[in-house]
C-alpha atoms as a PDB file:
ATOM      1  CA  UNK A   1      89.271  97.662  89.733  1.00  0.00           C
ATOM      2  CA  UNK A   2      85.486  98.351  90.818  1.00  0.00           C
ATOM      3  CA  UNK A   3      84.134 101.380  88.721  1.00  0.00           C
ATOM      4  CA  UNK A   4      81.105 103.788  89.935  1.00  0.00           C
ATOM      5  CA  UNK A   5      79.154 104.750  86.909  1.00  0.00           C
ATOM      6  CA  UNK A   6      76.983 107.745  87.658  1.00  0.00           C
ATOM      7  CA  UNK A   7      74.500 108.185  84.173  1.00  0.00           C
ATOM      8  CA  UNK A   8      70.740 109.249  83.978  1.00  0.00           C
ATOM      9  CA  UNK A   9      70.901 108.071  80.711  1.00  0.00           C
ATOM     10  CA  UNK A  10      70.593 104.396  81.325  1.00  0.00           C
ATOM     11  CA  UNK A  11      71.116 103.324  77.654  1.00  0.00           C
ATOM     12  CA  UNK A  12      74.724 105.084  77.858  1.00  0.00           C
ATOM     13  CA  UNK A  13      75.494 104.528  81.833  1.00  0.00           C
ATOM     14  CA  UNK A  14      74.791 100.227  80.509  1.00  0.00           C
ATOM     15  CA  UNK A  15      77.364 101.206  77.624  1.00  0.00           C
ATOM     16  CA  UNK A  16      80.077 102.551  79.012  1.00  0.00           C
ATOM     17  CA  UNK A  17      79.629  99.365  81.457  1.00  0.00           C
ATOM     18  CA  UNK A  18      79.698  96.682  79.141  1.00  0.00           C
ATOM     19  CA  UNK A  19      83.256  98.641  78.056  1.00  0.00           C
ATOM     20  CA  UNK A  20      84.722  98.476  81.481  1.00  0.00           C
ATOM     21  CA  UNK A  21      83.788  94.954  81.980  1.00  0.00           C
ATOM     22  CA  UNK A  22      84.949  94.124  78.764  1.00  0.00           C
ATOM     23  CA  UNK A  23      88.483  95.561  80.201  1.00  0.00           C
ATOM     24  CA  UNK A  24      88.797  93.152  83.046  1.00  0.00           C
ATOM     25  CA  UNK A  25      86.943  95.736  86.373  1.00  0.00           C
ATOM     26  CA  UNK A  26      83.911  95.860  87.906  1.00  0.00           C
ATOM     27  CA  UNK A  27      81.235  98.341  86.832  1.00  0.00           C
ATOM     28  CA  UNK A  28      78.286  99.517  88.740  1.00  0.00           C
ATOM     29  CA  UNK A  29      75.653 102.253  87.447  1.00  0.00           C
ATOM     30  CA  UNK A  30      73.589 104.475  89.636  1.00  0.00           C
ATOM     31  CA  UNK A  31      70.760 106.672  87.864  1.00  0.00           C
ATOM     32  CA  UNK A  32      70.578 109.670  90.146  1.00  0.00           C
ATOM     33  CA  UNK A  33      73.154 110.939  92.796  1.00  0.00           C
ATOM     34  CA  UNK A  34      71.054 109.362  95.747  1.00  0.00           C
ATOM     35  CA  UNK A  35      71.932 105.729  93.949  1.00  0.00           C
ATOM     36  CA  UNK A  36      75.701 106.991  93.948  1.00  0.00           C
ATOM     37  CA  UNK A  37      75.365 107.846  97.585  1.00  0.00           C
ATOM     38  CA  UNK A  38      74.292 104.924  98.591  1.00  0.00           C
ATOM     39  CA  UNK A  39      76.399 102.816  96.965  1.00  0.00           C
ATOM     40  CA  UNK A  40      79.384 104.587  98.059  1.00  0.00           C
ATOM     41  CA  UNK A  41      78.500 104.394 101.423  1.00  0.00           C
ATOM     42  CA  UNK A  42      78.370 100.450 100.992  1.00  0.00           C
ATOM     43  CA  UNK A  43      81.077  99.426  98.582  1.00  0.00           C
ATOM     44  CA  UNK A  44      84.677 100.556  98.044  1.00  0.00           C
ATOM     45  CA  UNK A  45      84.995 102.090  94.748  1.00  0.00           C
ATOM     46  CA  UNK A  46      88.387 102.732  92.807  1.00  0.00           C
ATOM     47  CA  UNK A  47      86.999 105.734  90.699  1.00  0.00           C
ATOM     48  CA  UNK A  48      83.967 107.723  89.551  1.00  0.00           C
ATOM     49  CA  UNK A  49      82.462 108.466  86.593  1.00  0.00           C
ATOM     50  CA  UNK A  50      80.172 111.167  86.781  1.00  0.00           C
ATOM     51  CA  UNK A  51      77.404 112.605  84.891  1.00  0.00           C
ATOM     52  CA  UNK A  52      77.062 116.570  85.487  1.00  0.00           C
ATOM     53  CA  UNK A  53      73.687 116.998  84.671  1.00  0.00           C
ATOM     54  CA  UNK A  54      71.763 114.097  87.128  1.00  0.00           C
ATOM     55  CA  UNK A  55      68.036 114.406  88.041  1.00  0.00           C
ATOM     56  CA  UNK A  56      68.273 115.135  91.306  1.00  0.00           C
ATOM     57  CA  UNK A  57      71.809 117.102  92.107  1.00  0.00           C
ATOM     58  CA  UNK A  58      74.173 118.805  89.841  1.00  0.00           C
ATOM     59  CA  UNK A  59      77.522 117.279  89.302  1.00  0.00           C
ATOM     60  CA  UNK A  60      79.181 119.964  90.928  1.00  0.00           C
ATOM     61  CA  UNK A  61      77.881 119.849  94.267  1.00  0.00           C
ATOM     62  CA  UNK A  62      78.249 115.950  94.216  1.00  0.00           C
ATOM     63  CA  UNK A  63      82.389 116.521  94.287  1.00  0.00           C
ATOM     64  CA  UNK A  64      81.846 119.086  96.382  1.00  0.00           C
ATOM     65  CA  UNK A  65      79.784 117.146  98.742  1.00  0.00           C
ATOM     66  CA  UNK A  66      82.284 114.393  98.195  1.00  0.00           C
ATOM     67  CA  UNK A  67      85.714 116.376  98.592  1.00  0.00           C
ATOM     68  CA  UNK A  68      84.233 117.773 101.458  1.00  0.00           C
ATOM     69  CA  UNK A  69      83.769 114.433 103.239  1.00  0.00           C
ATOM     70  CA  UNK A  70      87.303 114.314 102.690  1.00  0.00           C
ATOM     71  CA  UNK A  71      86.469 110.946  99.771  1.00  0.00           C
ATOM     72  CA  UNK A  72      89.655 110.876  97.610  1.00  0.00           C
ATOM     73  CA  UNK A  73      88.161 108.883  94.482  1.00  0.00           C
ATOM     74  CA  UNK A  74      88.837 109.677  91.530  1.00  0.00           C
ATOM     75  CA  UNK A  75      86.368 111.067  89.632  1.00  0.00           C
ATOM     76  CA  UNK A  76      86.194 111.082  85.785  1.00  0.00           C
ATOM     77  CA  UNK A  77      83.667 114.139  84.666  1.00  0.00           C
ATOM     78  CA  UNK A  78      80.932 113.432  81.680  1.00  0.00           C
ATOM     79  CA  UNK A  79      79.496 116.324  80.628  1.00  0.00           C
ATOM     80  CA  UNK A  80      77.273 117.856  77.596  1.00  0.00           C
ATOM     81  CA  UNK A  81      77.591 121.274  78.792  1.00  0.00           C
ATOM     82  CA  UNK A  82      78.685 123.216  76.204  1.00  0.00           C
ATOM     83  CA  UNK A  83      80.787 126.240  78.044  1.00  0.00           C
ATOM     84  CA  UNK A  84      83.953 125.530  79.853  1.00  0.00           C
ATOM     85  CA  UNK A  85      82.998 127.266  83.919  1.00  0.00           C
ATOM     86  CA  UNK A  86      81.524 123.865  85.230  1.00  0.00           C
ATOM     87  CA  UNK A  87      84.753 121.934  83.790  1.00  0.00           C
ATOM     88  CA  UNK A  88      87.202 124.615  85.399  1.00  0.00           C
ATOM     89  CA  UNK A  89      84.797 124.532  88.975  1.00  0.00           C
ATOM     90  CA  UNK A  90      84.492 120.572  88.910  1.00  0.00           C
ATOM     91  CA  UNK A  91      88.135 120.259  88.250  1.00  0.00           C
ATOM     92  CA  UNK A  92      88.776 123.171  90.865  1.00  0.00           C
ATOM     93  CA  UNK A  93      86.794 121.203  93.215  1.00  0.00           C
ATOM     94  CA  UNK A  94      88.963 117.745  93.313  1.00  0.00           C
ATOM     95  CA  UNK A  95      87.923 116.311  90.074  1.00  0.00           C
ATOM     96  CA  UNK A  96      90.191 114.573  88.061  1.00  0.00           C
ATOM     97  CA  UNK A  97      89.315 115.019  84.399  1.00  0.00           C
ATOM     98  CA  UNK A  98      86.975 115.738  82.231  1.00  0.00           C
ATOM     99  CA  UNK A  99      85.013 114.311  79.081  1.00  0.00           C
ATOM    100  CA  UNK A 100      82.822 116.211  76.450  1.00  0.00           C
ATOM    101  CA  UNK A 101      80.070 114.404  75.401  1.00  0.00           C
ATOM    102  CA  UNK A 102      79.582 112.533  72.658  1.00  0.00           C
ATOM    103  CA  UNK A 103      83.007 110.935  73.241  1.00  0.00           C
ATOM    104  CA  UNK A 104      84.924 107.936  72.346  1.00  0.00           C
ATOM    105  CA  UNK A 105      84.584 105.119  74.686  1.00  0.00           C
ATOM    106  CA  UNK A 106      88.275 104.337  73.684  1.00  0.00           C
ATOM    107  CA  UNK A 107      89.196 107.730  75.134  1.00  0.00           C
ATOM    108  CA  UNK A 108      87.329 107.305  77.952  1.00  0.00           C
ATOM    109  CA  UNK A 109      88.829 103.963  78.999  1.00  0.00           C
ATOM    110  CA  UNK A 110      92.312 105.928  78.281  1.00  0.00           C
ATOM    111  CA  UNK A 111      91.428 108.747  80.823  1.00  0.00           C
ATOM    112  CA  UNK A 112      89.758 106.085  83.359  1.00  0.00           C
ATOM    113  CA  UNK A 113      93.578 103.990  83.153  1.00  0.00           C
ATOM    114  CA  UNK A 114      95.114 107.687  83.563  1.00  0.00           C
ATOM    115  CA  UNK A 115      93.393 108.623  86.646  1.00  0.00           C
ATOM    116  CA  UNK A 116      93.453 105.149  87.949  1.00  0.00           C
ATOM    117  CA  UNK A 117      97.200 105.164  88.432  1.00  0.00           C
ATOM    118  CA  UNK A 118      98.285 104.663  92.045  1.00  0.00           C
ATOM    119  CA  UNK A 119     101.856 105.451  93.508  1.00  0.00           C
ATOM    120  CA  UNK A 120     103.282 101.864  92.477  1.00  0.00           C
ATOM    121  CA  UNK A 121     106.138 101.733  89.676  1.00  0.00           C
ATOM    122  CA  UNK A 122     104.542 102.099  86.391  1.00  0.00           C
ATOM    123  CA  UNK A 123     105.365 103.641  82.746  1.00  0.00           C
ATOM    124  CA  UNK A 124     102.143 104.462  80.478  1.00  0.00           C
ATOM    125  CA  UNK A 125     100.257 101.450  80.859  1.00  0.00           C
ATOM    126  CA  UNK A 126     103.024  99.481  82.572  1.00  0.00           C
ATOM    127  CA  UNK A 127     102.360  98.660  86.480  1.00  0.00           C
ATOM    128  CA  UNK A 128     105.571  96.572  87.844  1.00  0.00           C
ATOM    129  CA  UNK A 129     106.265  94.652  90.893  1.00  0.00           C
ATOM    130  CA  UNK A 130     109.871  92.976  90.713  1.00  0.00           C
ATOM    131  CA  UNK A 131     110.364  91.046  87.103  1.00  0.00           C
ATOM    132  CA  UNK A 132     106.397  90.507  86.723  1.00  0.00           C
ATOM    133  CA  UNK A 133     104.908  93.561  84.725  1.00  0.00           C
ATOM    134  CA  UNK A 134     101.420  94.066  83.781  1.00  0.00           C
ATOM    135  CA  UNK A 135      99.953  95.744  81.008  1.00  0.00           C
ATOM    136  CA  UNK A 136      96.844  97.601  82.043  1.00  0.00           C
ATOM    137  CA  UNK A 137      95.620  98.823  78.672  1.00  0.00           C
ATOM    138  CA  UNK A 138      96.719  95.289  76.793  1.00  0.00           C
ATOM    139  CA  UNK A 139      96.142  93.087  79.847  1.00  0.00           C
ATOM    140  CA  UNK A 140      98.617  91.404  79.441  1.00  0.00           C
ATOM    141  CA  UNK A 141     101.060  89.867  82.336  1.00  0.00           C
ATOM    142  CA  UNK A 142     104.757  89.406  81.833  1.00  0.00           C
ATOM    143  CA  UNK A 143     107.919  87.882  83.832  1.00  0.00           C
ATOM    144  CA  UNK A 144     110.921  89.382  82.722  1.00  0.00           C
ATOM    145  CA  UNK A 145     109.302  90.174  79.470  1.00  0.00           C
ATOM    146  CA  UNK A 146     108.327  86.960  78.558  1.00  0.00           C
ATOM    147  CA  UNK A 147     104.099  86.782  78.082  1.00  0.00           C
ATOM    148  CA  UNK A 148     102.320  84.763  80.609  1.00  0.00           C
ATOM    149  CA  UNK A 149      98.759  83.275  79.760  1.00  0.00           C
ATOM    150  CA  UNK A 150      96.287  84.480  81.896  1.00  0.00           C
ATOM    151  CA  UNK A 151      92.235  84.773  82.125  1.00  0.00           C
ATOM    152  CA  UNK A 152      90.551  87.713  82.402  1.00  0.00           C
ATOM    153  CA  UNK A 153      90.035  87.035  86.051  1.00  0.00           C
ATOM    154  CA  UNK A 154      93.322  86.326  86.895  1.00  0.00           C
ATOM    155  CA  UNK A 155      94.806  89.464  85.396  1.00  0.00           C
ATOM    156  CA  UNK A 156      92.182  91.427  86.872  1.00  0.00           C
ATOM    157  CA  UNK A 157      93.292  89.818  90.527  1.00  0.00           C
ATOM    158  CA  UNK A 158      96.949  90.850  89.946  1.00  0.00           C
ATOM    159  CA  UNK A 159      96.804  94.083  88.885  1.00  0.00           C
ATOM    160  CA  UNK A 160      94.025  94.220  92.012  1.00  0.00           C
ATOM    161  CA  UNK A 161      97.498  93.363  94.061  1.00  0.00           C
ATOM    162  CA  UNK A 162      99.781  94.868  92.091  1.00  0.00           C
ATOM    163  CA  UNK A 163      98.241  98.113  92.827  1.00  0.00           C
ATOM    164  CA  UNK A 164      97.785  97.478  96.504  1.00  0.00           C
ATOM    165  CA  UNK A 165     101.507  95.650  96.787  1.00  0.00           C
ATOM    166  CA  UNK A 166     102.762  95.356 100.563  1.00  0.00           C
ATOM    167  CA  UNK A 167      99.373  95.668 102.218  1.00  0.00           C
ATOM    168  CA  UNK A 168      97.231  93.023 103.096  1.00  0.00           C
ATOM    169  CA  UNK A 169      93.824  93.127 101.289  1.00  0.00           C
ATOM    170  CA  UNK A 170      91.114  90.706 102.293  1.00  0.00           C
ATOM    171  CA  UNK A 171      89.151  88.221  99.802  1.00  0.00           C
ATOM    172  CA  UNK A 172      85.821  90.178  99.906  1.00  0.00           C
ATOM    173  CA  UNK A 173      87.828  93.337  99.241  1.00  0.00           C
ATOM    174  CA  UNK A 174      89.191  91.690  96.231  1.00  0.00           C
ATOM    175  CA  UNK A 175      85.716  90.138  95.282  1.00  0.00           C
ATOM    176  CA  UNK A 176      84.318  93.814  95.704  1.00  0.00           C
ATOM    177  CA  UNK A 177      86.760  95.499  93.007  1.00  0.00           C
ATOM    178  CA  UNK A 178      86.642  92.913  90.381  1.00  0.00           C
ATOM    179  CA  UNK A 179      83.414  91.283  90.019  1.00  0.00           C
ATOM    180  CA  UNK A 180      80.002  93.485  89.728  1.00  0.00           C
ATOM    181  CA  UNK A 181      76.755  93.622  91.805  1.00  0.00           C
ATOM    182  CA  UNK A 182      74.936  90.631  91.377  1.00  0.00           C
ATOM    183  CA  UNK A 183      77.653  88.878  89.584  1.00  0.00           C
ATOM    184  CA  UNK A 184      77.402  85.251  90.910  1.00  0.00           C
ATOM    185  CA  UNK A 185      80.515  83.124  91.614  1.00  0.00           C
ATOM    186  CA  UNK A 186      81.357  80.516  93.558  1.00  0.00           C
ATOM    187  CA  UNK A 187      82.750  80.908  97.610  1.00  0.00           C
ATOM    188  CA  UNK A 188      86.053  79.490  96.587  1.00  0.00           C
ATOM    189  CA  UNK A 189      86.541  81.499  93.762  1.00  0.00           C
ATOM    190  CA  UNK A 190      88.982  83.918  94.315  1.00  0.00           C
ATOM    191  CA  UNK A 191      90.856  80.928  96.403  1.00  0.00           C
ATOM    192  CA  UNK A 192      91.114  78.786  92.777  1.00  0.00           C
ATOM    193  CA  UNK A 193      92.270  81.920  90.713  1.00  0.00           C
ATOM    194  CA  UNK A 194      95.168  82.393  93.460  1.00  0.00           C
ATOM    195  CA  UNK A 195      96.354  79.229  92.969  1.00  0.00           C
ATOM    196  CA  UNK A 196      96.580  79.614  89.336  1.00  0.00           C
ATOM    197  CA  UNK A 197      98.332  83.145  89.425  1.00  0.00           C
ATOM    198  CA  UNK A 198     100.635  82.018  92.050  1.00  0.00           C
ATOM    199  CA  UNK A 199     101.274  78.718  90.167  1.00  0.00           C
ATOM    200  CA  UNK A 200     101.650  80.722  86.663  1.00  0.00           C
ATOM    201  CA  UNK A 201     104.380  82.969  88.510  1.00  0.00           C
ATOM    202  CA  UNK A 202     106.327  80.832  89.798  1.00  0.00           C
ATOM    203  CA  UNK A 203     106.545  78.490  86.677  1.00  0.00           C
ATOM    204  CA  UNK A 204     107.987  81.736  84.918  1.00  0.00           C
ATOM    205  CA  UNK A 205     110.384  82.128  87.346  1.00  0.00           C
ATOM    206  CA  UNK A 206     108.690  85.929  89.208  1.00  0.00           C
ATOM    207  CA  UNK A 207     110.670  87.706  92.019  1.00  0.00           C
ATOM    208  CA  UNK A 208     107.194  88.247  93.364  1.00  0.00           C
ATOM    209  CA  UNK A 209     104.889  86.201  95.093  1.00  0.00           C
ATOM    210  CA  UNK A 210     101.528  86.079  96.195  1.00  0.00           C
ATOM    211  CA  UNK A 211     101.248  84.971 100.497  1.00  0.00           C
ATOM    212  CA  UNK A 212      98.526  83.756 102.371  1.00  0.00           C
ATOM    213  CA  UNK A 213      98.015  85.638 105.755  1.00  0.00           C
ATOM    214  CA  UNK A 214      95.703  82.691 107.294  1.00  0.00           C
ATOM    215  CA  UNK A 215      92.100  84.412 108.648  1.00  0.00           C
ATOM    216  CA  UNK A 216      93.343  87.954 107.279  1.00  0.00           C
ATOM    217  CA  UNK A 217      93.880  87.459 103.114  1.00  0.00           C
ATOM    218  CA  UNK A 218      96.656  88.069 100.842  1.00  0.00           C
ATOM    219  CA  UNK A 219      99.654  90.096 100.527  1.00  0.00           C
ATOM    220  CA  UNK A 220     101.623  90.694  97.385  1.00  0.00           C
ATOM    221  CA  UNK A 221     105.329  90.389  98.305  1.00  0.00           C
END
């Protein structure tokens, strides 16, 4: 998944960062809610997390500005505000949750998995697609319960598909949600970490299989 991080604080916005990435997603930071604009208006982002207090606009009118334009992203709130209106008008508004600062970047990973949760079969943690399951909070990939080795990449890719099962999703769409800005890789990368997921399925035996639409991209069937 590709994460908007929206933090004056730099020092905190590159922390809570370096916790996502450590998690397998994509993180980007913007320091003011022009930066967020921007970016949103040039990358597809799976959910927001959003300082209340930003330089330029207040948090509130950025969801409203946002729900208005009819943009469905989840949006995780961050706030130090210390009374509970802007919560109740920010979650009134179309956010999703909220987070009092200082908080634990566990918890805030927790509520990020929470409101990341799309309509695909899941339990807790648990997304499913046939026998393969995949552990969102553990990263962990399974065929019919049985563990499957895979790098941080690859799980990232698959739960990328997982969550977008039946639809066909290009290879810069999947290169957008789980690498960063500025990250470097290789053209064929995304190509080599198919191979291995598909490979790794099928060894274990998976109902479910990863297809090649030739010119188009992928499809998780």
């Amino acid at each position: 998944m590709r994460i908007l991080i929206t933090e004056d604080n730099q020092q905190l916005a590159e922390f809570i960062q370096q916790a996502i990435l450590q998690d397998g997603h994509a993180a980007d930071i913007a320091n003011s809610a022009g930066e967020m604009s921007s970016l949103i208006d040039n990358w597809q982002y799976d959910a927001l997390v959003l300082d209340l207090g930003l330089p330029d606009t207040d948090g509130i009118d950025v969801i409203r500005q946002l729900r208005g334009a009819d943009n469905p992203i989840p949006i995780l709130i961050l706030t130090a505000r210390g009374g509970v209106e802007d919560r109740i008008k920010g979650l009134d508004l179309g956010a999703d949750d909220y987070l009092n600062k200082p908080f634990a970047i566990d918890e805030l990973k927790a509520r990020l998995r929470a409101i990341l949760r799309r309509p695909v079969e899941y339990s807790g943690n648990l997304l499913t697609r046939g026998n393969v399951s995949l552990d969102s909070k553990a990263r962990r990939v399974m065929v019919d319960d049985k563990n499957i080795n895979m790098g941080k990449t690859e799980v990232a890719i698959l739960e990328y598909m997982i969550r977008h099962a039946s639809l066909t999703v290009s290879k810069d769409a999947i290169y957008d949600a789980i690498y960063a800005l500025g990250f470097e890789v290789t053209d064929n990368a995304i190509q080599v970490a198919m191979h291995r997921i598909r490979k790794k399925l099928e060894q274990a035996g998976s109902s479910t299989d990863i297809k090649t639409i030739r010119g188009i991209g992928y499809i998780l069937s």
